[in-house]
N, C-alpha and C. Protein backbone atom coordinates (compact mmCIF):
# COMPACT_ATOMS: atom_id res chain seq x y z
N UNK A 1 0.84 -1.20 0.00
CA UNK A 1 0.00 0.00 0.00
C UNK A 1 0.88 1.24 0.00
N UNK A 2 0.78 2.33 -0.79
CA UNK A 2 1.39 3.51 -1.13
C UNK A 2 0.81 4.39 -0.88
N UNK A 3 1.18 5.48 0.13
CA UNK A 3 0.09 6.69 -0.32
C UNK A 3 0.52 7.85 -0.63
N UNK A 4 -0.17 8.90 -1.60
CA UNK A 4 0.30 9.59 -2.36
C UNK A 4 1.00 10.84 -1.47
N UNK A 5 2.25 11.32 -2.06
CA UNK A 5 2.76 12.15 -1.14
C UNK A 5 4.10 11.57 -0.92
N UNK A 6 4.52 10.38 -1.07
CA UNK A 6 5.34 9.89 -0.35
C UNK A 6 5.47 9.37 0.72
N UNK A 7 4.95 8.46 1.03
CA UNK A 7 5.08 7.61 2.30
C UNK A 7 4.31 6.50 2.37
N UNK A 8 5.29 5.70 2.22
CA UNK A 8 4.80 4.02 2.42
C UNK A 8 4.50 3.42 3.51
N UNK A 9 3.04 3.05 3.87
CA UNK A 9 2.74 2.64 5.02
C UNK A 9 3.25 1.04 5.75
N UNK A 10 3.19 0.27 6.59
CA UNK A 10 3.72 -1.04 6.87
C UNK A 10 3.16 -2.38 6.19
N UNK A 11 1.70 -1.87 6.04
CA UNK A 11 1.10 -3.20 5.77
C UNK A 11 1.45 -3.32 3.61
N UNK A 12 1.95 -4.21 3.94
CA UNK A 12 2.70 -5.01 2.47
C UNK A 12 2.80 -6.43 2.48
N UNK A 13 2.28 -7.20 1.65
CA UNK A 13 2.89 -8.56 1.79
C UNK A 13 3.88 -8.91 0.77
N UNK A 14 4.69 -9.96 1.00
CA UNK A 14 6.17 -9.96 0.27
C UNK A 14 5.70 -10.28 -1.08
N UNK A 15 4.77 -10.41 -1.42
CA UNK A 15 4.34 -10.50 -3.17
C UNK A 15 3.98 -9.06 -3.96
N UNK A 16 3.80 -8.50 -3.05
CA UNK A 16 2.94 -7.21 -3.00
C UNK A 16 4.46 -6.46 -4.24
N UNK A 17 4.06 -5.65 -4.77
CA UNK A 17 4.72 -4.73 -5.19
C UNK A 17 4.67 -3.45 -5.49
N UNK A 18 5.43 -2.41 -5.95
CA UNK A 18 5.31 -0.73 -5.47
C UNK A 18 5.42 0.11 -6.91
N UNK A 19 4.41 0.67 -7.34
CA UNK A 19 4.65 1.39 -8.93
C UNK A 19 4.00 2.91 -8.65
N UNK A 20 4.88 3.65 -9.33
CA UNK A 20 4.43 5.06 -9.20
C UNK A 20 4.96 5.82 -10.51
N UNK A 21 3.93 6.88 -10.80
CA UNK A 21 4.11 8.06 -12.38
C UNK A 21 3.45 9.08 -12.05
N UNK A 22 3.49 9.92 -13.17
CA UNK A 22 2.73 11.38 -13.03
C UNK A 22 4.29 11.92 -12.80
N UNK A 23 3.49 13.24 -11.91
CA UNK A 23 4.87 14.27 -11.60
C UNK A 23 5.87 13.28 -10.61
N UNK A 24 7.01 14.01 -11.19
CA UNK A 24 8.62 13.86 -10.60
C UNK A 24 9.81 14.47 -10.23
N UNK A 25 9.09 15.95 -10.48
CA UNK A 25 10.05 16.53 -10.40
C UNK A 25 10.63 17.04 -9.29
N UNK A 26 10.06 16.77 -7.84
CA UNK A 26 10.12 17.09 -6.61
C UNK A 26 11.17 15.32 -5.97
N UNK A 27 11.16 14.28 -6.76
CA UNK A 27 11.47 13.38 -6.48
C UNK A 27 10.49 12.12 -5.80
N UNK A 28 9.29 12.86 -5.69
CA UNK A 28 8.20 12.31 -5.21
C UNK A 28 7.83 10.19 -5.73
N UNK A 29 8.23 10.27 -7.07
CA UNK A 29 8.04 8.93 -7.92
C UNK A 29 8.98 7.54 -6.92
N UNK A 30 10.03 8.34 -6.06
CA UNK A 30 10.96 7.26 -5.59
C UNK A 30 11.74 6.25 -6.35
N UNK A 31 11.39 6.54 -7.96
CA UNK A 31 12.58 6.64 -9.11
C UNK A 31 14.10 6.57 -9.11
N UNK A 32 14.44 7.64 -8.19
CA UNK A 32 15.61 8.32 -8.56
C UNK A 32 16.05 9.13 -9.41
N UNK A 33 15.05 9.76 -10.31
CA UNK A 33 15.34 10.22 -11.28
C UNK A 33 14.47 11.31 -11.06
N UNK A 34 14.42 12.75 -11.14
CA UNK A 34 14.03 14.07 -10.98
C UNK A 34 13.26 14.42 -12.34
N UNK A 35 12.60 13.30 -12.76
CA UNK A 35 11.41 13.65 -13.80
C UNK A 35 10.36 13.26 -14.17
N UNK A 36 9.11 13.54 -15.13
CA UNK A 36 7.69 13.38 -15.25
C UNK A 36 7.74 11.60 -15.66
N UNK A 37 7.16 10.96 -15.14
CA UNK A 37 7.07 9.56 -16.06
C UNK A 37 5.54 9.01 -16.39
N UNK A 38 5.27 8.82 -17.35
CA UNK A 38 4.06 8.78 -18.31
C UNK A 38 3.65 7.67 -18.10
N UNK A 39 4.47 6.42 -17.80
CA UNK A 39 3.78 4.64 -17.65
C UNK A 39 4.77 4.57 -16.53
N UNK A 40 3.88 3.40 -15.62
CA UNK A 40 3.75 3.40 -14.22
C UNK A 40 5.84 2.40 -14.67
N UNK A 41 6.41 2.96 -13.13
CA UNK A 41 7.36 2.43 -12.97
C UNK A 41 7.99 1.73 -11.60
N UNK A 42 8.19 0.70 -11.71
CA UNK A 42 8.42 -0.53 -10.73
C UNK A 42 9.70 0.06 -10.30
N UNK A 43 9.08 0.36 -8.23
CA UNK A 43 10.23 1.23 -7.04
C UNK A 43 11.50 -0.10 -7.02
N UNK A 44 12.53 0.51 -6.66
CA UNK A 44 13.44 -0.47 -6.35
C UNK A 44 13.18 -1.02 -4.95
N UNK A 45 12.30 -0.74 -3.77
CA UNK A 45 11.88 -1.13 -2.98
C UNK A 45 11.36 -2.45 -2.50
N UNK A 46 10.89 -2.69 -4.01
CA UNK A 46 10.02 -4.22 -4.01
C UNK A 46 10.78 -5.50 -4.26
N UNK A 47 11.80 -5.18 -3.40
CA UNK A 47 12.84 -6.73 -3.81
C UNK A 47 12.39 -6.92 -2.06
N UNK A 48 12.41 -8.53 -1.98
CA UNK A 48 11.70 -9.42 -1.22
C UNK A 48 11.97 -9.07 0.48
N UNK A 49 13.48 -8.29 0.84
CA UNK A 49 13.91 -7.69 1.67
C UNK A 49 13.38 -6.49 2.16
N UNK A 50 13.26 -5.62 1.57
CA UNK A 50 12.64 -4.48 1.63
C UNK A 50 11.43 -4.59 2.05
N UNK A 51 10.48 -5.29 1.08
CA UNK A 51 9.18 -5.41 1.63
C UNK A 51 9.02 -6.25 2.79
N UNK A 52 9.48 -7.15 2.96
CA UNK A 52 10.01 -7.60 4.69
C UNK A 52 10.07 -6.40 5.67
N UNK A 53 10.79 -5.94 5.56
CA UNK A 53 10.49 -4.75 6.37
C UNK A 53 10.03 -4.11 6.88
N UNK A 54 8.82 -3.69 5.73
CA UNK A 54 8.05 -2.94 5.49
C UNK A 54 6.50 -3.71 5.90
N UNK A 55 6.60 -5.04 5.76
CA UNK A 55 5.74 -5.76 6.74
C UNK A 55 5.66 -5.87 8.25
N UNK A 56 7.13 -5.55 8.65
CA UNK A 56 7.55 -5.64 10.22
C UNK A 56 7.02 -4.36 10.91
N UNK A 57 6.08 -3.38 9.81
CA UNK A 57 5.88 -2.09 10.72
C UNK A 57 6.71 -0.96 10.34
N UNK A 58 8.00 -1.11 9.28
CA UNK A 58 8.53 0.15 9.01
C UNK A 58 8.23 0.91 8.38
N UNK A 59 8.67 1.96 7.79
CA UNK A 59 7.52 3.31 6.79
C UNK A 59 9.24 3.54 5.81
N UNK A 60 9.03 3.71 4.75
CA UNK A 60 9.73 4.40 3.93
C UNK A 60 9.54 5.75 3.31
N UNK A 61 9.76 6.89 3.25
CA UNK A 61 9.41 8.07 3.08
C UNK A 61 10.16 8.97 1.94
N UNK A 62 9.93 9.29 0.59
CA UNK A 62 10.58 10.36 -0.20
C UNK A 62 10.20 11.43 -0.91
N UNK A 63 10.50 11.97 -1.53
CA UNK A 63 10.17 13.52 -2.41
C UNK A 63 10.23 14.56 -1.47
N UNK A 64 9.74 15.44 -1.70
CA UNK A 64 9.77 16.77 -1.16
C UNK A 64 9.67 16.95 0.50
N UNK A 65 10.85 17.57 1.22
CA UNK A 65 11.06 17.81 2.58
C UNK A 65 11.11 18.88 2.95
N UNK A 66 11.12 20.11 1.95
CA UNK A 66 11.06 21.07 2.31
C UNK A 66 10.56 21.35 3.70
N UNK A 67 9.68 20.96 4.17
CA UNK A 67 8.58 20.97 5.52
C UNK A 67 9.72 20.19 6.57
N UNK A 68 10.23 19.39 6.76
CA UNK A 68 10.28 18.20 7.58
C UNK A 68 9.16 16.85 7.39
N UNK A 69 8.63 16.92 5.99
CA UNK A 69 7.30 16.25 5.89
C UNK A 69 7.94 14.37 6.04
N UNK A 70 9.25 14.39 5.83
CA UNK A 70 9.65 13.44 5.20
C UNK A 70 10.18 12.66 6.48
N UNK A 71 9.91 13.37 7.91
CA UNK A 71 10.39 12.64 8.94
C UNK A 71 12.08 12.30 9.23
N UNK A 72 12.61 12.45 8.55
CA UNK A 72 14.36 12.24 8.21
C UNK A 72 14.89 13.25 9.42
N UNK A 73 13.96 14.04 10.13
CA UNK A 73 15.42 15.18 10.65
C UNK A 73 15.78 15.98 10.13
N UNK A 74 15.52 16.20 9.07
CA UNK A 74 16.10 17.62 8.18
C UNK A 74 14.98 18.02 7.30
N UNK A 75 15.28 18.83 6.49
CA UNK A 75 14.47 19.31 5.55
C UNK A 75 14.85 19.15 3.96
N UNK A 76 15.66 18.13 4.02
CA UNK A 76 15.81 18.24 2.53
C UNK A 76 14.98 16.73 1.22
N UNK A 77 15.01 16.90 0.15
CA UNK A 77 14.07 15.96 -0.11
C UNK A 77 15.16 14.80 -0.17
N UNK A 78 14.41 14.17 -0.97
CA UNK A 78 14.63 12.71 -0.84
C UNK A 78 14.29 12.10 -2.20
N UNK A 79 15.19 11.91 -3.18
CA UNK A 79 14.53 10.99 -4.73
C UNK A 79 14.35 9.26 -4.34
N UNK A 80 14.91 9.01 -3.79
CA UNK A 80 14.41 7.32 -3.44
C UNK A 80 13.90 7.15 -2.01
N UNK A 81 13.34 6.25 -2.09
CA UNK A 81 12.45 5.85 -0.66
C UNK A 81 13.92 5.47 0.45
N UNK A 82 13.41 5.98 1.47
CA UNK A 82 14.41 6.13 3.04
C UNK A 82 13.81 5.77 4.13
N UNK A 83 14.29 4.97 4.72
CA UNK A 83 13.40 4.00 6.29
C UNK A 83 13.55 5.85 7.25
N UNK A 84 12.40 5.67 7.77
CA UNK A 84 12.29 6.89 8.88
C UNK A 84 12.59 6.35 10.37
N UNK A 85 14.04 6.38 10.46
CA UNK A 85 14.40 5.36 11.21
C UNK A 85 13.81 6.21 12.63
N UNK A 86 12.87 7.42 12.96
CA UNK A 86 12.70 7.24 14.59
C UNK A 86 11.33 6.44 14.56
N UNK A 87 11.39 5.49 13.90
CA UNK A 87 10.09 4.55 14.33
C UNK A 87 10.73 3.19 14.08
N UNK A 88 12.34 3.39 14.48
CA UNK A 88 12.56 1.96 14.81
C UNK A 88 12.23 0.90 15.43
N UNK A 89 11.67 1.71 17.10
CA UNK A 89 11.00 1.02 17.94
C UNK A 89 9.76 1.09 18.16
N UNK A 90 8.98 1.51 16.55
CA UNK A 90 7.63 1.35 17.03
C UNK A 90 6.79 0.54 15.32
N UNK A 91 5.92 -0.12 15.74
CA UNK A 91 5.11 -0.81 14.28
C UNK A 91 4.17 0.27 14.16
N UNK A 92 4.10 0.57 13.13
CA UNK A 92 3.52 1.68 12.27
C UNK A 92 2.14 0.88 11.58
N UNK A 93 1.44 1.09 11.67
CA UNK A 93 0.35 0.09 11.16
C UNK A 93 -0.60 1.10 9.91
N UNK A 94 -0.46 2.71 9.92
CA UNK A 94 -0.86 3.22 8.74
C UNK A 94 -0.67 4.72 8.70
N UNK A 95 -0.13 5.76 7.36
CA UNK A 95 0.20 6.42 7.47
C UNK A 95 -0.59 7.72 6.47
N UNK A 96 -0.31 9.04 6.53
CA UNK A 96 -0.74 9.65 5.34
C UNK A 96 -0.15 10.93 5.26
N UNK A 97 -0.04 11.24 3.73
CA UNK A 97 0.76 12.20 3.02
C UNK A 97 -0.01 13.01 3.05
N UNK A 98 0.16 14.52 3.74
CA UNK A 98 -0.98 15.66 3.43
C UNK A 98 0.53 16.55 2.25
N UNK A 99 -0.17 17.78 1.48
CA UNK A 99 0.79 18.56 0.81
C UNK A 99 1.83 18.71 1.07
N UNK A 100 2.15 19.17 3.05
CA UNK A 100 3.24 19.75 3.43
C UNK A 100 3.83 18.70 4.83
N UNK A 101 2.50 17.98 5.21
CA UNK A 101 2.61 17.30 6.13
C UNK A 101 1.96 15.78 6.73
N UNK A 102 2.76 15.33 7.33
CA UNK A 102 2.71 13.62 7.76
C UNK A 102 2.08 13.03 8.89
N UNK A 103 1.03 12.36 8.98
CA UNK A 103 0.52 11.51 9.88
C UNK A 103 1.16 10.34 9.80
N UNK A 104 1.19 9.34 11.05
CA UNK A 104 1.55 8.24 11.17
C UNK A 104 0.86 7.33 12.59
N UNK A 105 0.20 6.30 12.36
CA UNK A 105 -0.53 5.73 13.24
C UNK A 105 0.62 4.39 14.02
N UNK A 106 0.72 4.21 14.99
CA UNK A 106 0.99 2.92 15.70
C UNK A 106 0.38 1.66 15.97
N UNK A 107 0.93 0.87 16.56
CA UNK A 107 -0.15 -0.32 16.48
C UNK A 107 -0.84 -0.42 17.67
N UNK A 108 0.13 0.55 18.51
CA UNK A 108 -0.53 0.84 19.89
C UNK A 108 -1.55 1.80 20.08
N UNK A 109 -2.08 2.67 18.78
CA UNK A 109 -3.06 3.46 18.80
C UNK A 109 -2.52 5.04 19.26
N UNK A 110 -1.23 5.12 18.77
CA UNK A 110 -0.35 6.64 18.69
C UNK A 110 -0.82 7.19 17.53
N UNK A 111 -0.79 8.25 17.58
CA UNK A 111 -0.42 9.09 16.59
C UNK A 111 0.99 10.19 16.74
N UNK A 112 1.10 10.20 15.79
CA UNK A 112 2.41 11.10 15.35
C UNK A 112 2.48 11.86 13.84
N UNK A 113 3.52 12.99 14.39
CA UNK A 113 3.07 14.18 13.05
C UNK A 113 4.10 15.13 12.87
N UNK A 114 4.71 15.22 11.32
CA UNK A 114 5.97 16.15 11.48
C UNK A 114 5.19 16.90 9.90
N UNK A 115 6.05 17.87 10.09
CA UNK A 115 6.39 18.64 8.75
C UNK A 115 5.50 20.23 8.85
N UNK A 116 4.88 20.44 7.78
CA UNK A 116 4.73 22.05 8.33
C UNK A 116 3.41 22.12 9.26
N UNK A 117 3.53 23.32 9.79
CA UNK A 117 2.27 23.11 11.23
C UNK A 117 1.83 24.66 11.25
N UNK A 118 2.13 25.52 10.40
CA UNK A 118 1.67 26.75 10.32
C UNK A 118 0.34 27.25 10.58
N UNK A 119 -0.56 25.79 9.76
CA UNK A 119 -1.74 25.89 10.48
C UNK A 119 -2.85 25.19 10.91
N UNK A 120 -1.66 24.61 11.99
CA UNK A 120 -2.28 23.79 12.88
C UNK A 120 -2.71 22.66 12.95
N UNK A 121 -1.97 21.81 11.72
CA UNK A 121 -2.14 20.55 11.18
C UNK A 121 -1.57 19.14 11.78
N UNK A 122 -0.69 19.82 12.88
CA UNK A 122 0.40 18.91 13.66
C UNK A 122 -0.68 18.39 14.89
N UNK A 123 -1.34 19.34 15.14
CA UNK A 123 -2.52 18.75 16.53
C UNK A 123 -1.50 19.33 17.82
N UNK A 124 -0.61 19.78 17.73
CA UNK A 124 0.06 20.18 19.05
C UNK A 124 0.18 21.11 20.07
N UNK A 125 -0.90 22.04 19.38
CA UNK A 125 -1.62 22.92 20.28
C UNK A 125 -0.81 24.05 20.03
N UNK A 126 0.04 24.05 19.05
CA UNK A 126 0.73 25.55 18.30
C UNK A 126 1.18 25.00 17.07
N UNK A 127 1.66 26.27 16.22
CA UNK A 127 1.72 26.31 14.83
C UNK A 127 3.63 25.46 14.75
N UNK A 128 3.97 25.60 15.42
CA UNK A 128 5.08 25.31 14.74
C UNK A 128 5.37 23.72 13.94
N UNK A 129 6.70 23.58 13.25
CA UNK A 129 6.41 23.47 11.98
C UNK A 129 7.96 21.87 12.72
N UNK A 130 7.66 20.77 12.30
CA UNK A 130 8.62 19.93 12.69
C UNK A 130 9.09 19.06 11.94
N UNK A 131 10.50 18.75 12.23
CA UNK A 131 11.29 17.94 11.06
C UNK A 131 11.27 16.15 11.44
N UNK A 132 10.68 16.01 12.60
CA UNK A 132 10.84 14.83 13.33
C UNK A 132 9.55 14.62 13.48
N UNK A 133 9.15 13.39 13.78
CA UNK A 133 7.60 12.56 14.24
C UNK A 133 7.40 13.17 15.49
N UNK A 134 6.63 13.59 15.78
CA UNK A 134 6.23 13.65 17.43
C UNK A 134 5.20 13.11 17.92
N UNK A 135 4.50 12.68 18.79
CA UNK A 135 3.29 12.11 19.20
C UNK A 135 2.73 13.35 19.68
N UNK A 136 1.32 13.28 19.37
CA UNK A 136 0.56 13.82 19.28
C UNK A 136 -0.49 13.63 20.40
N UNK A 137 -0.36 14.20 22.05
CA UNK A 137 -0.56 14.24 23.26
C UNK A 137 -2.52 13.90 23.25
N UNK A 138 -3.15 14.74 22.89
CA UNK A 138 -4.53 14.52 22.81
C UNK A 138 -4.77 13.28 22.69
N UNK A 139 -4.39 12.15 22.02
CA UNK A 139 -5.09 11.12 21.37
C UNK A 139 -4.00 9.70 22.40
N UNK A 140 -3.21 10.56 23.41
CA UNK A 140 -2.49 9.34 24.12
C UNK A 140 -3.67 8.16 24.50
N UNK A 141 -4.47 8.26 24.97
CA UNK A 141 -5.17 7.55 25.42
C UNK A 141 -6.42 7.00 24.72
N UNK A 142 -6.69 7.61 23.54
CA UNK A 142 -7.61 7.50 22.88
C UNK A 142 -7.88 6.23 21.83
N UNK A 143 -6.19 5.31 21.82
CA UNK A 143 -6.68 4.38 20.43
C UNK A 143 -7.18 5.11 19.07
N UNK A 144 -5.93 5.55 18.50
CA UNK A 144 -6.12 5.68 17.21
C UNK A 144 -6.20 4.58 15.74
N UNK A 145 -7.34 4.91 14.90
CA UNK A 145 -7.10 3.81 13.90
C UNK A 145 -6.61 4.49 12.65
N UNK A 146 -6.93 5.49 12.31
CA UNK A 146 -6.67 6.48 10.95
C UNK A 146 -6.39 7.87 11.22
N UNK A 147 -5.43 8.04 9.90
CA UNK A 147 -5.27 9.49 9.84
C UNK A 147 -5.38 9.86 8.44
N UNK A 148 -5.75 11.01 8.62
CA UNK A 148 -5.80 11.45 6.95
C UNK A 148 -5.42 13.03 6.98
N UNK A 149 -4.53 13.36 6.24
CA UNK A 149 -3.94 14.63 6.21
C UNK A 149 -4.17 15.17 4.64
N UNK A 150 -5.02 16.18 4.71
CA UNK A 150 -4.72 17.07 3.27
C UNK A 150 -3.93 18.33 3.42
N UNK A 151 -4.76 19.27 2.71
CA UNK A 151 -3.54 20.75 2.31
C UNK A 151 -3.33 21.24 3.72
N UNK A 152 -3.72 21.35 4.51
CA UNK A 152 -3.24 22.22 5.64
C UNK A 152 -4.19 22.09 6.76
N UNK A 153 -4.66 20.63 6.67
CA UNK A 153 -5.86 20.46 7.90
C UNK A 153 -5.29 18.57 7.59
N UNK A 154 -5.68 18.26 8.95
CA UNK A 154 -5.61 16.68 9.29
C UNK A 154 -7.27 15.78 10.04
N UNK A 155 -7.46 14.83 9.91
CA UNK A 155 -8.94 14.22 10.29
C UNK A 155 -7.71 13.02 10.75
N UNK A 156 -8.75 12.56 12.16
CA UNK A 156 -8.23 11.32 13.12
C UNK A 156 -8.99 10.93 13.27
N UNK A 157 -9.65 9.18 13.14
CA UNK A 157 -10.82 8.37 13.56
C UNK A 157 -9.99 7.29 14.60
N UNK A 158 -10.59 8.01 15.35
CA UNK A 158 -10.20 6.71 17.04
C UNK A 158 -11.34 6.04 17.41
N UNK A 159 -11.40 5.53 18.36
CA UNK A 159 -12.05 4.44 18.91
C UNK A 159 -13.28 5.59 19.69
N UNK A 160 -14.09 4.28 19.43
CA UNK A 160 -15.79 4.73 20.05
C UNK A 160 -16.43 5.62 18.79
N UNK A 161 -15.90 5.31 17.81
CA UNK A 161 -16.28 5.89 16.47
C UNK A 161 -16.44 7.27 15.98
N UNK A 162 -15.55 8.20 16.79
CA UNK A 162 -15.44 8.97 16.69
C UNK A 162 -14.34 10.03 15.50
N UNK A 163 -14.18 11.09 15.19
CA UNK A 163 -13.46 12.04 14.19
C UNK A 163 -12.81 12.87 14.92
N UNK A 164 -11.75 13.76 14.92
CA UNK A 164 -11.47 14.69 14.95
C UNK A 164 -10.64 15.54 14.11
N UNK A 165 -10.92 16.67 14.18
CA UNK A 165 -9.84 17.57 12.96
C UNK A 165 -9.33 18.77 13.48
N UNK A 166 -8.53 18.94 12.95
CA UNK A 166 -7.52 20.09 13.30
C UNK A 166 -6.68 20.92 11.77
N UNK A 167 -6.24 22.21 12.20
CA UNK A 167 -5.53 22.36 10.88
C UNK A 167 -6.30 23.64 10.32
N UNK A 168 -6.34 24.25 9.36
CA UNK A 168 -6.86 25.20 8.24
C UNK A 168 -8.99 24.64 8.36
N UNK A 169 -9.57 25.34 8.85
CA UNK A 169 -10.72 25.01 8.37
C UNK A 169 -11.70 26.42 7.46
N UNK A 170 -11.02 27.23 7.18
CA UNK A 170 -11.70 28.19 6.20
C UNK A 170 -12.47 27.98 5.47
N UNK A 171 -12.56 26.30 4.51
CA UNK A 171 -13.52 26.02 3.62
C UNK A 171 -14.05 25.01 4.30
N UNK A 172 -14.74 24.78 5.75
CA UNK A 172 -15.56 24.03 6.09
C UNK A 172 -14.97 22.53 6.21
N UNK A 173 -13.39 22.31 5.62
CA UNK A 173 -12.95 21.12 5.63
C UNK A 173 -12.98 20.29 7.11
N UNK A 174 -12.97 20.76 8.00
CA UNK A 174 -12.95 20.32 9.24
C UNK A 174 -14.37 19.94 9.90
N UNK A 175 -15.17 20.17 9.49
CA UNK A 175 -16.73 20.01 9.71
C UNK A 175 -17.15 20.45 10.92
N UNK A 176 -16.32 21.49 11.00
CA UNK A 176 -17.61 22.21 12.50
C UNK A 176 -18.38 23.32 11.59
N UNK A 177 -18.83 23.95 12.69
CA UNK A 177 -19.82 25.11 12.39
C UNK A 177 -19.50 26.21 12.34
N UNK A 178 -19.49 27.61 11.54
CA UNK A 178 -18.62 28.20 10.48
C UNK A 178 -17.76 29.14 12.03
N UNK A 179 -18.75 29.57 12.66
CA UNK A 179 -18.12 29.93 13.83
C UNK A 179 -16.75 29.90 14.62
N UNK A 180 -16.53 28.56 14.62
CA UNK A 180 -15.83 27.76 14.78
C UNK A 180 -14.44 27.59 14.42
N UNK A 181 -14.41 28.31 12.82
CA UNK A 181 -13.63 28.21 11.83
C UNK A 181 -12.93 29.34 11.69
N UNK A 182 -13.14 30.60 12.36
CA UNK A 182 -12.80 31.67 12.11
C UNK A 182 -11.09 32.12 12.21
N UNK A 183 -10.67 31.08 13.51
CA UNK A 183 -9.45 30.72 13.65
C UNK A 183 -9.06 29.90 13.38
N UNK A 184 -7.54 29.44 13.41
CA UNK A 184 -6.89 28.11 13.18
C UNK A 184 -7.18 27.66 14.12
N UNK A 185 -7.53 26.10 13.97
CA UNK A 185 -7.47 25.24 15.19
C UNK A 185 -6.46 24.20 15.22
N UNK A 186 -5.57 24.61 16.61
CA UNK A 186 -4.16 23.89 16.51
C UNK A 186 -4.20 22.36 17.40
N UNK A 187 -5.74 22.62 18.30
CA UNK A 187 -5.52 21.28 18.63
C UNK A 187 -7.19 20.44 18.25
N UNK A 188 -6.82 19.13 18.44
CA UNK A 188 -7.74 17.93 18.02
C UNK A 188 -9.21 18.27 18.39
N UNK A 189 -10.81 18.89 17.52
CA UNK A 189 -11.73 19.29 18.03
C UNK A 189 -12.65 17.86 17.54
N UNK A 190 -13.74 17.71 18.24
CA UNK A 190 -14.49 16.80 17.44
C UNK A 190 -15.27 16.97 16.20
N UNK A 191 -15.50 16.13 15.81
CA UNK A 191 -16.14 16.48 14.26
C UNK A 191 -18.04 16.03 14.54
N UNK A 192 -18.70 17.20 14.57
CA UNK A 192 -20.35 16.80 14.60
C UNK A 192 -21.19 16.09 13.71
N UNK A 193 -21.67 15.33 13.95
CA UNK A 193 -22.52 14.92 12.68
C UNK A 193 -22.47 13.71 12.61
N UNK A 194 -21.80 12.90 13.17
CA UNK A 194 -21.27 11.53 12.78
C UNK A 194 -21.60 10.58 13.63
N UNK A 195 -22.50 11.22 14.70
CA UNK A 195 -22.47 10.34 16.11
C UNK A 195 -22.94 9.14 15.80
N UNK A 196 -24.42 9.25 14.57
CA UNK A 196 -25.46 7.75 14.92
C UNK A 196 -24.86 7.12 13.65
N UNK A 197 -23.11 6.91 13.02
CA UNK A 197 -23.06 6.36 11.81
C UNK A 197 -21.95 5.84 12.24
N UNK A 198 -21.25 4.34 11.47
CA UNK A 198 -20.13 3.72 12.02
C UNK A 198 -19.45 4.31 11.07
N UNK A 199 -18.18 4.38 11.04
CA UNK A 199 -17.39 4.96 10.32
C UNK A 199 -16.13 4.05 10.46
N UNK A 200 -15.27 3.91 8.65
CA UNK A 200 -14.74 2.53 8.51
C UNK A 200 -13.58 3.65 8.06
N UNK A 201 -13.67 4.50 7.34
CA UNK A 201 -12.69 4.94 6.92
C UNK A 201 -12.49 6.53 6.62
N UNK A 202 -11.97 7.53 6.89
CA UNK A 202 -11.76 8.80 6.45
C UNK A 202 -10.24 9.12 5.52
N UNK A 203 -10.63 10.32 4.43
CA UNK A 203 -10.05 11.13 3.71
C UNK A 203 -10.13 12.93 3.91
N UNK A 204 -8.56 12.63 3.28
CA UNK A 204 -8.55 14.59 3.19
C UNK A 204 -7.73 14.51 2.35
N UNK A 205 -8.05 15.83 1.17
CA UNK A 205 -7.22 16.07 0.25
C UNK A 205 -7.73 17.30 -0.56
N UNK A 206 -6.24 18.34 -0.55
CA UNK A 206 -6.89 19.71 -0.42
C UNK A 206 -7.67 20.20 0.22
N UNK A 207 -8.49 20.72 0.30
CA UNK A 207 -9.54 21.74 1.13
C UNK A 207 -10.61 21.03 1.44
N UNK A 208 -10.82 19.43 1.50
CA UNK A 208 -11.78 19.01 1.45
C UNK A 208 -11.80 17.83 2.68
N UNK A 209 -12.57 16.90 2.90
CA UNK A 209 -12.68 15.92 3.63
C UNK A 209 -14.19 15.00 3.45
N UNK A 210 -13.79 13.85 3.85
CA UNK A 210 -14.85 12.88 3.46
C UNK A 210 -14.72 11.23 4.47
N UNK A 211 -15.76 10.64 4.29
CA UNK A 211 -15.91 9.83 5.29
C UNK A 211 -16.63 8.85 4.83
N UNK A 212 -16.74 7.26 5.48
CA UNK A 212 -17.13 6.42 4.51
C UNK A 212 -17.44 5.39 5.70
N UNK A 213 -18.82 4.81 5.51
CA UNK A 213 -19.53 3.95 6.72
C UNK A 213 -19.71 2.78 6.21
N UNK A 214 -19.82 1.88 7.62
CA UNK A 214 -19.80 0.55 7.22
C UNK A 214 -21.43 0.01 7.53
């Protein structure tokens, strides 16, 4: 499983394999090569080792770091996929690429979040902007199952079937009430609306957000 943005989540099985095209010029393709490719091209990742790995819970992460999006510690990008080694000691069970910035779930029901936080997308209760994973204090206790990060806002579905969002909500992406929205919200608010529906899976991408019941 790949998700767009750059960042390969854990769950892979060793048959499984990794193809990516479109834009390249950020290094995003995990190619190696700093350009557009038109038909899908097979990552060097997918040799039987690698994806071992990558079954054990590790995350591989490349393209654009400008942010710290890329988890590495620094800010610079990345043309091939790179183990984000501060989750050596932890199984990563699912992850997601927003524009500038990175969610990452545990198997213990963590969340964690680096890259830009300007507005308020990190959940950390201020804007600033990080090159490293951090856990994300609100949701210690909460059992997290998903994250979904778009342009500058993030959605979290934890346990007892609940949402929350944080981040840029100007265009209603966050689903409170417009009120609500007037500021950035830097830490984890609940999302209304959702109480009497099970919810299997959430998305964000760009200015938007969406949700999907079982």
């Amino acid at each position: 499983m790949a998700e767009h943005g750059g960042i390969t989540p854990a769950r892979a099985d060793e048959e499984e394999q990794v193809w990516s095209w479109g834009a390249g010029t950020d290094g995003q393709l995990g190619t190696a090569k700093l350009q557009d490719e038109h038909l899908p091209q097979l990552l060097w990742l997918t040799s039987l080792a690698s994806i071992s790995m990558l079954a054990c819970g590790k995350v591989l992460t490349w393209g654009r770091g400008n942010s710290g999006q890329l988890g590495h510690g620094d800010m610079l990008d990345s043309s091939l996929p790179k183990p984000v080694s501060f989750f050596d000691d932890y199984v990563v069970t699912q992850a997601s690429a927003g524009w500038s910035h990175s969610g990452f779930v545990s198997d213990s029901g963590c969340l964690f979040t680096c890259g830009n936080g300007s507005f308020g997308q990190l959940g950390h209760g201020d804007n600033m902007s990080l090159c490293s994973p951090a856990k994300v204090s609100y949701f210690a206790d909460k059992s997290v199952k998903m994250v979904a990060c778009g342009m500058r806002h993030s959605l979290v579905l934890f346990a007892g079937n609940q949402v929350c969002g944080f981040g840029s909500g100007k265009r209603g992406q966050l689903g409170f009430s417009s009120d609500k929205t007037k500021t950035l919200i830097n830490l984890p608010c609940l999302v209304s609306g959702l109480e009497d529906v099970e919810i299997v899976r959430i998305a964000a991408n760009g200015d938007h957000s969406a949700a999907i019941t079982g």
